[in-house]
N, C-alpha and C. Protein backbone atom coordinates (compact mmCIF):
# COMPACT_ATOMS: atom_id res chain seq x y z
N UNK A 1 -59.76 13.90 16.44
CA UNK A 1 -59.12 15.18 16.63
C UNK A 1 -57.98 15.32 15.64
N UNK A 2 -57.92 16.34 15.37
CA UNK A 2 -56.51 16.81 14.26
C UNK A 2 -55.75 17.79 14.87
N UNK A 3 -54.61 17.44 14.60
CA UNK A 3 -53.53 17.89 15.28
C UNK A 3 -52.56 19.40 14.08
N UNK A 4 -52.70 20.62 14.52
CA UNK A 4 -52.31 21.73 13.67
C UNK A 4 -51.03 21.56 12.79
N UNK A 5 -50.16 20.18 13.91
CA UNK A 5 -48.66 20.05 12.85
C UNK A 5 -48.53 18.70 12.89
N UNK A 6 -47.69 18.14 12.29
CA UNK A 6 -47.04 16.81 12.28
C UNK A 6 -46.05 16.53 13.20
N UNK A 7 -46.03 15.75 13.12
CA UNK A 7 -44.37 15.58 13.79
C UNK A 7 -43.50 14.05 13.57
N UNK A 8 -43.10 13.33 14.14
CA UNK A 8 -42.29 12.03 13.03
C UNK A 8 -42.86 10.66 14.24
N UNK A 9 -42.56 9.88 13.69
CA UNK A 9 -42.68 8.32 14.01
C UNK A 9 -42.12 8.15 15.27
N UNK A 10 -42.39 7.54 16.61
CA UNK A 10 -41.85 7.46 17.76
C UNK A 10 -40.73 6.64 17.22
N UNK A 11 -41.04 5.44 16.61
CA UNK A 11 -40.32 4.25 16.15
C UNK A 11 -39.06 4.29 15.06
N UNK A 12 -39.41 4.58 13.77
CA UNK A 12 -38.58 4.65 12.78
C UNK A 12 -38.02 5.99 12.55
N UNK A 13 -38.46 7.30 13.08
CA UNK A 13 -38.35 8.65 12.97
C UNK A 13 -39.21 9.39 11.74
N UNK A 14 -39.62 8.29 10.96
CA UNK A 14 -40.26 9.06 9.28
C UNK A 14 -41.21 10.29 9.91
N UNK A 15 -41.59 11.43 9.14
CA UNK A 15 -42.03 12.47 8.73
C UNK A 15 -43.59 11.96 9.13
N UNK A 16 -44.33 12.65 10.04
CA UNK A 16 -45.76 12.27 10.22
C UNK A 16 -46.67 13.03 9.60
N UNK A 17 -47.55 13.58 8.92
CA UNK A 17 -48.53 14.71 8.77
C UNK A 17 -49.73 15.36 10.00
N UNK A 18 -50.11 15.83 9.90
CA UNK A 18 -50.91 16.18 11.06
C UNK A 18 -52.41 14.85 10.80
N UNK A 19 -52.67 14.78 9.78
CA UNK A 19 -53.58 13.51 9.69
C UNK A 19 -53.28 12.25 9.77
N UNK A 20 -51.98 12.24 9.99
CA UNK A 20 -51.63 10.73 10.13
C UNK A 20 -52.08 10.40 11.61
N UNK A 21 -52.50 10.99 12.72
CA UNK A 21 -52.86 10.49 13.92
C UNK A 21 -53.62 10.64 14.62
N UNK A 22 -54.74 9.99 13.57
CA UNK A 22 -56.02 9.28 14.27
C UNK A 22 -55.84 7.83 15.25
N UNK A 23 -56.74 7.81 15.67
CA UNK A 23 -56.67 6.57 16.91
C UNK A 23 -56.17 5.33 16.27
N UNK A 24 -56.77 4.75 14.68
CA UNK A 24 -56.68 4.10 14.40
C UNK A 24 -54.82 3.74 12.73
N UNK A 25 -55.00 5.39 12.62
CA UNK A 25 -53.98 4.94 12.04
C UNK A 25 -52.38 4.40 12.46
N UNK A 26 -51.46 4.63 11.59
CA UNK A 26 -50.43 3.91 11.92
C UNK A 26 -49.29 4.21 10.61
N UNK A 27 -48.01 4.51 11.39
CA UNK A 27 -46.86 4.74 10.21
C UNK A 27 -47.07 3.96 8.84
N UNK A 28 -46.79 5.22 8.09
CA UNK A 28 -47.12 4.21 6.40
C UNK A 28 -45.37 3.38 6.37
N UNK A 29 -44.25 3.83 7.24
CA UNK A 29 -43.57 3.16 6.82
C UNK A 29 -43.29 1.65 7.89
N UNK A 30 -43.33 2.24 8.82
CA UNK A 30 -43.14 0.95 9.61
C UNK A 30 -44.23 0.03 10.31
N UNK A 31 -45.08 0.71 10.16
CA UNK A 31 -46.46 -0.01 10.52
C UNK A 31 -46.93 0.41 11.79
N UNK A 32 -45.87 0.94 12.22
CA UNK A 32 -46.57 0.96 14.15
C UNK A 32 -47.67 2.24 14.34
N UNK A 33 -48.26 1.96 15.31
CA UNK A 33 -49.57 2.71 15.90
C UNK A 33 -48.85 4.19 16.01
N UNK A 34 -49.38 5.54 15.65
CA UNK A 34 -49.03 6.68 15.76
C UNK A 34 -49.56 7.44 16.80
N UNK A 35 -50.72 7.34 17.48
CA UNK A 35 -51.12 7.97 18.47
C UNK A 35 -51.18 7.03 19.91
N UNK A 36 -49.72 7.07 20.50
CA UNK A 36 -49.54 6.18 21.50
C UNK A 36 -48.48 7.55 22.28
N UNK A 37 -48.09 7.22 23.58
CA UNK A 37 -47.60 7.61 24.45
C UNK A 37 -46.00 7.93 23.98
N UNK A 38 -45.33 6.98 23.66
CA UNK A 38 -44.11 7.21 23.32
C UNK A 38 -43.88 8.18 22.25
N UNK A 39 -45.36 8.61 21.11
CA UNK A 39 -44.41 9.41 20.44
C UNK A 39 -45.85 11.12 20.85
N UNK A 40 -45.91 11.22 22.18
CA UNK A 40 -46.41 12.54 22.86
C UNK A 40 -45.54 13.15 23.44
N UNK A 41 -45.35 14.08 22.97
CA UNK A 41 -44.65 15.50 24.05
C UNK A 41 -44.76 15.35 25.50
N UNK A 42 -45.54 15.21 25.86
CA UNK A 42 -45.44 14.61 27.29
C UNK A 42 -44.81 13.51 27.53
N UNK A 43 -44.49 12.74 27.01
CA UNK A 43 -43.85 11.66 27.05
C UNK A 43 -42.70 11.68 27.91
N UNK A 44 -42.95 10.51 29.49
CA UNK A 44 -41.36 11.15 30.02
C UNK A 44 -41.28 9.77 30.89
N UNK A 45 -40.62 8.71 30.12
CA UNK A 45 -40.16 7.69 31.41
C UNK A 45 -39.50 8.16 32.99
N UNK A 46 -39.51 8.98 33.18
CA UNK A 46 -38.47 9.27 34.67
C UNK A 46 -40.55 10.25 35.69
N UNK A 47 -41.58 10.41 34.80
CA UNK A 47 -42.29 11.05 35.71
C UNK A 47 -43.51 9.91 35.63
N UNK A 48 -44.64 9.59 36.54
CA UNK A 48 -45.57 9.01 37.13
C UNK A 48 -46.39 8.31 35.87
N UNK A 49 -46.69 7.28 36.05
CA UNK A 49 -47.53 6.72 34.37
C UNK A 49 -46.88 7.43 33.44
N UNK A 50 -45.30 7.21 33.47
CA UNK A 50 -44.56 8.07 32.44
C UNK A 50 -45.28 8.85 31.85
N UNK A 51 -45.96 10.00 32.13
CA UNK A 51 -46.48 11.70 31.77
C UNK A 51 -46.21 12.71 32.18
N UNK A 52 -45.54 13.94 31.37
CA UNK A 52 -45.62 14.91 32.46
C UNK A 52 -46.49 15.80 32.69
N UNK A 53 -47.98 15.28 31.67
CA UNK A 53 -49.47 15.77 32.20
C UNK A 53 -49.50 15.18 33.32
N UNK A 54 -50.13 15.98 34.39
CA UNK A 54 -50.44 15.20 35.62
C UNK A 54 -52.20 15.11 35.15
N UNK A 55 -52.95 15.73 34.16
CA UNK A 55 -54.30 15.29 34.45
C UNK A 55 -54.09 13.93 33.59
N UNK A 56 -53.59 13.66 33.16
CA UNK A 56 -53.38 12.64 32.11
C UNK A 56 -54.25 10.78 32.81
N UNK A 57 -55.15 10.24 32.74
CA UNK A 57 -55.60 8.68 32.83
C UNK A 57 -53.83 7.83 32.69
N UNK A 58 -54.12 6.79 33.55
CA UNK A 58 -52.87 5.99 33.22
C UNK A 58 -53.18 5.48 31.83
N UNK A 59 -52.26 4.96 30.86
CA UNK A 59 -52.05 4.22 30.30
C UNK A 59 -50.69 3.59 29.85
N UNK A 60 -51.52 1.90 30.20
CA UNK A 60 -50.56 0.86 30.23
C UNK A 60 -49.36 0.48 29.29
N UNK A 61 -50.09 0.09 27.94
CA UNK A 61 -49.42 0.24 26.54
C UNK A 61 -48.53 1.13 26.18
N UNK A 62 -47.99 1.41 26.33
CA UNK A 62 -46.79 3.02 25.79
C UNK A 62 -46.92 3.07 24.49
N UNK A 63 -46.83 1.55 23.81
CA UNK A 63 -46.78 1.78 22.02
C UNK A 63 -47.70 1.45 21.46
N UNK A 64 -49.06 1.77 22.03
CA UNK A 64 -50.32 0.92 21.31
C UNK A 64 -51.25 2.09 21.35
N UNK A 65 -51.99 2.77 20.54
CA UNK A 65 -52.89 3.70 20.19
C UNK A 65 -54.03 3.31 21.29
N UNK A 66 -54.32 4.68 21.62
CA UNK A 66 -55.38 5.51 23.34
C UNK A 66 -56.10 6.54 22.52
N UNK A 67 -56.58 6.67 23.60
CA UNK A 67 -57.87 7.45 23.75
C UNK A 67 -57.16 9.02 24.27
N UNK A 68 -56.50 9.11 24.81
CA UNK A 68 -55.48 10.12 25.63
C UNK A 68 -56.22 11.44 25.10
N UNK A 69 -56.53 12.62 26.05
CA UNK A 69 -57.12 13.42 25.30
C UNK A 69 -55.66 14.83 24.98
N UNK A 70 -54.87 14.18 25.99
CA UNK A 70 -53.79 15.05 26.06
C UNK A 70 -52.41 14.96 25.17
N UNK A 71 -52.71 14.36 24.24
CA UNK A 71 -51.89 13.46 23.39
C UNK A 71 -51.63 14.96 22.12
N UNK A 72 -50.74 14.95 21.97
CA UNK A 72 -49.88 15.80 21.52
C UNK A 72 -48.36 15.53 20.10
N UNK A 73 -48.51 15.23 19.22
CA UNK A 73 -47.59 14.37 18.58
C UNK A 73 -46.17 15.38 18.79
N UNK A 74 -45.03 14.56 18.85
CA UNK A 74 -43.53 14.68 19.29
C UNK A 74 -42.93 15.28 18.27
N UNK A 75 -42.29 16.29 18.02
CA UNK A 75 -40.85 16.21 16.69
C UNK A 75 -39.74 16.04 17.21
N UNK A 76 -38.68 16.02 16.72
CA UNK A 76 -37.55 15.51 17.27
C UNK A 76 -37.00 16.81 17.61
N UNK A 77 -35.87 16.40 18.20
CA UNK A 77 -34.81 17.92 18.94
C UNK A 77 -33.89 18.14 17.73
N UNK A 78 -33.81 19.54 17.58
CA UNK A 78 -32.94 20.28 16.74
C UNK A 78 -31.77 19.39 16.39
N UNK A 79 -31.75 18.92 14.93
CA UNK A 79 -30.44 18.52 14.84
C UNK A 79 -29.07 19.12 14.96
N UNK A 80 -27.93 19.01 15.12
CA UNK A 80 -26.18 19.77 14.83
C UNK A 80 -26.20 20.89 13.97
N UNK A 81 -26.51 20.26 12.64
CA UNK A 81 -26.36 21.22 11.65
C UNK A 81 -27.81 21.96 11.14
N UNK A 82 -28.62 21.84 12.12
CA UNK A 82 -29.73 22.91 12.24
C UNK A 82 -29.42 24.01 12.94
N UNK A 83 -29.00 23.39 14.57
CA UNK A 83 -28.84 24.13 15.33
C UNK A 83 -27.28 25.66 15.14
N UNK A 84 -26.57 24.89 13.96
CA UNK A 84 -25.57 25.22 13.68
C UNK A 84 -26.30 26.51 12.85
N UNK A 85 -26.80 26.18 11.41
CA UNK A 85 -27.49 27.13 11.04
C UNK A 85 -27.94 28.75 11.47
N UNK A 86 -28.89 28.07 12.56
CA UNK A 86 -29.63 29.17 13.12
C UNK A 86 -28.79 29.90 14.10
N UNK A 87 -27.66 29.53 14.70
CA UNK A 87 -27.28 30.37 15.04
C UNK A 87 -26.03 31.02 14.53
N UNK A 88 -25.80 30.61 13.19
CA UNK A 88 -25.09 31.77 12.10
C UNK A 88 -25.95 32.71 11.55
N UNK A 89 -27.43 32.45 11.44
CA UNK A 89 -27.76 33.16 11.04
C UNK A 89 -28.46 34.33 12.21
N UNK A 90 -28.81 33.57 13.27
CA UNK A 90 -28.76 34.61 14.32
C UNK A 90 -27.54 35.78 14.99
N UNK A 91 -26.30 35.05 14.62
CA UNK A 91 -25.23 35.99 14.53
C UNK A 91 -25.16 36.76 13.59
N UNK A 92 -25.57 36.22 12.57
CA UNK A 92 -25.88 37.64 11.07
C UNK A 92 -26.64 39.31 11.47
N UNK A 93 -27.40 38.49 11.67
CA UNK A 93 -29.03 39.52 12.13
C UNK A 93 -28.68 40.48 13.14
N UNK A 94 -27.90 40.03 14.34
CA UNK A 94 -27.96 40.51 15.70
C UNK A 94 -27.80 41.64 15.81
N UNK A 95 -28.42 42.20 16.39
CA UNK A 95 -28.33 43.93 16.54
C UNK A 95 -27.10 44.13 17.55
């Protein structure tokens, strides 16, 4: 399956492509498995087989590449001076 965007490394944070996460690949920089639990949007230590898919199969491994059909790759949360950005420039614009 191919995924429409990228998103970054659970592990090191590097830049993912949307082809980087097939079952079998794995960060070109740090080596680790890319399609694992820790770096899915669902991803949530505090809810059940840490998921907050509830159709979601358990899986055990958190950092080891699945089968997951619900697997979703992560980007990170708005940085400071992103978030800073957009909302100067949303104060620009504002009607």
């Amino acid at each position: 399956m191919i995924y429409d965007k990228g998103g970054t490394c659970w592990s090191c944070g590097s830049e993912l492509s949307a082809l980087d996460y097939g079952r079998a690949d794995s960060c070109k920089k740090c080596g680790r498995d890319t399609k694992v639990c820790k770096g899915c949007i669902f991803y949530d230590p505090n809810k059940n087989n840490a998921c907050r898919e509830i159709q979601a199969e358990r899986v055990v491994e958190k950092e080891r590449s699945n089968f997951c059909d619900y697997f979703k790759p992560a980007r990170p949360a708005v940085s400071q001076a992103e978030a800073a950005a957009r909302a100067a420039a949303e104060a620009l614009f504002k009607k």
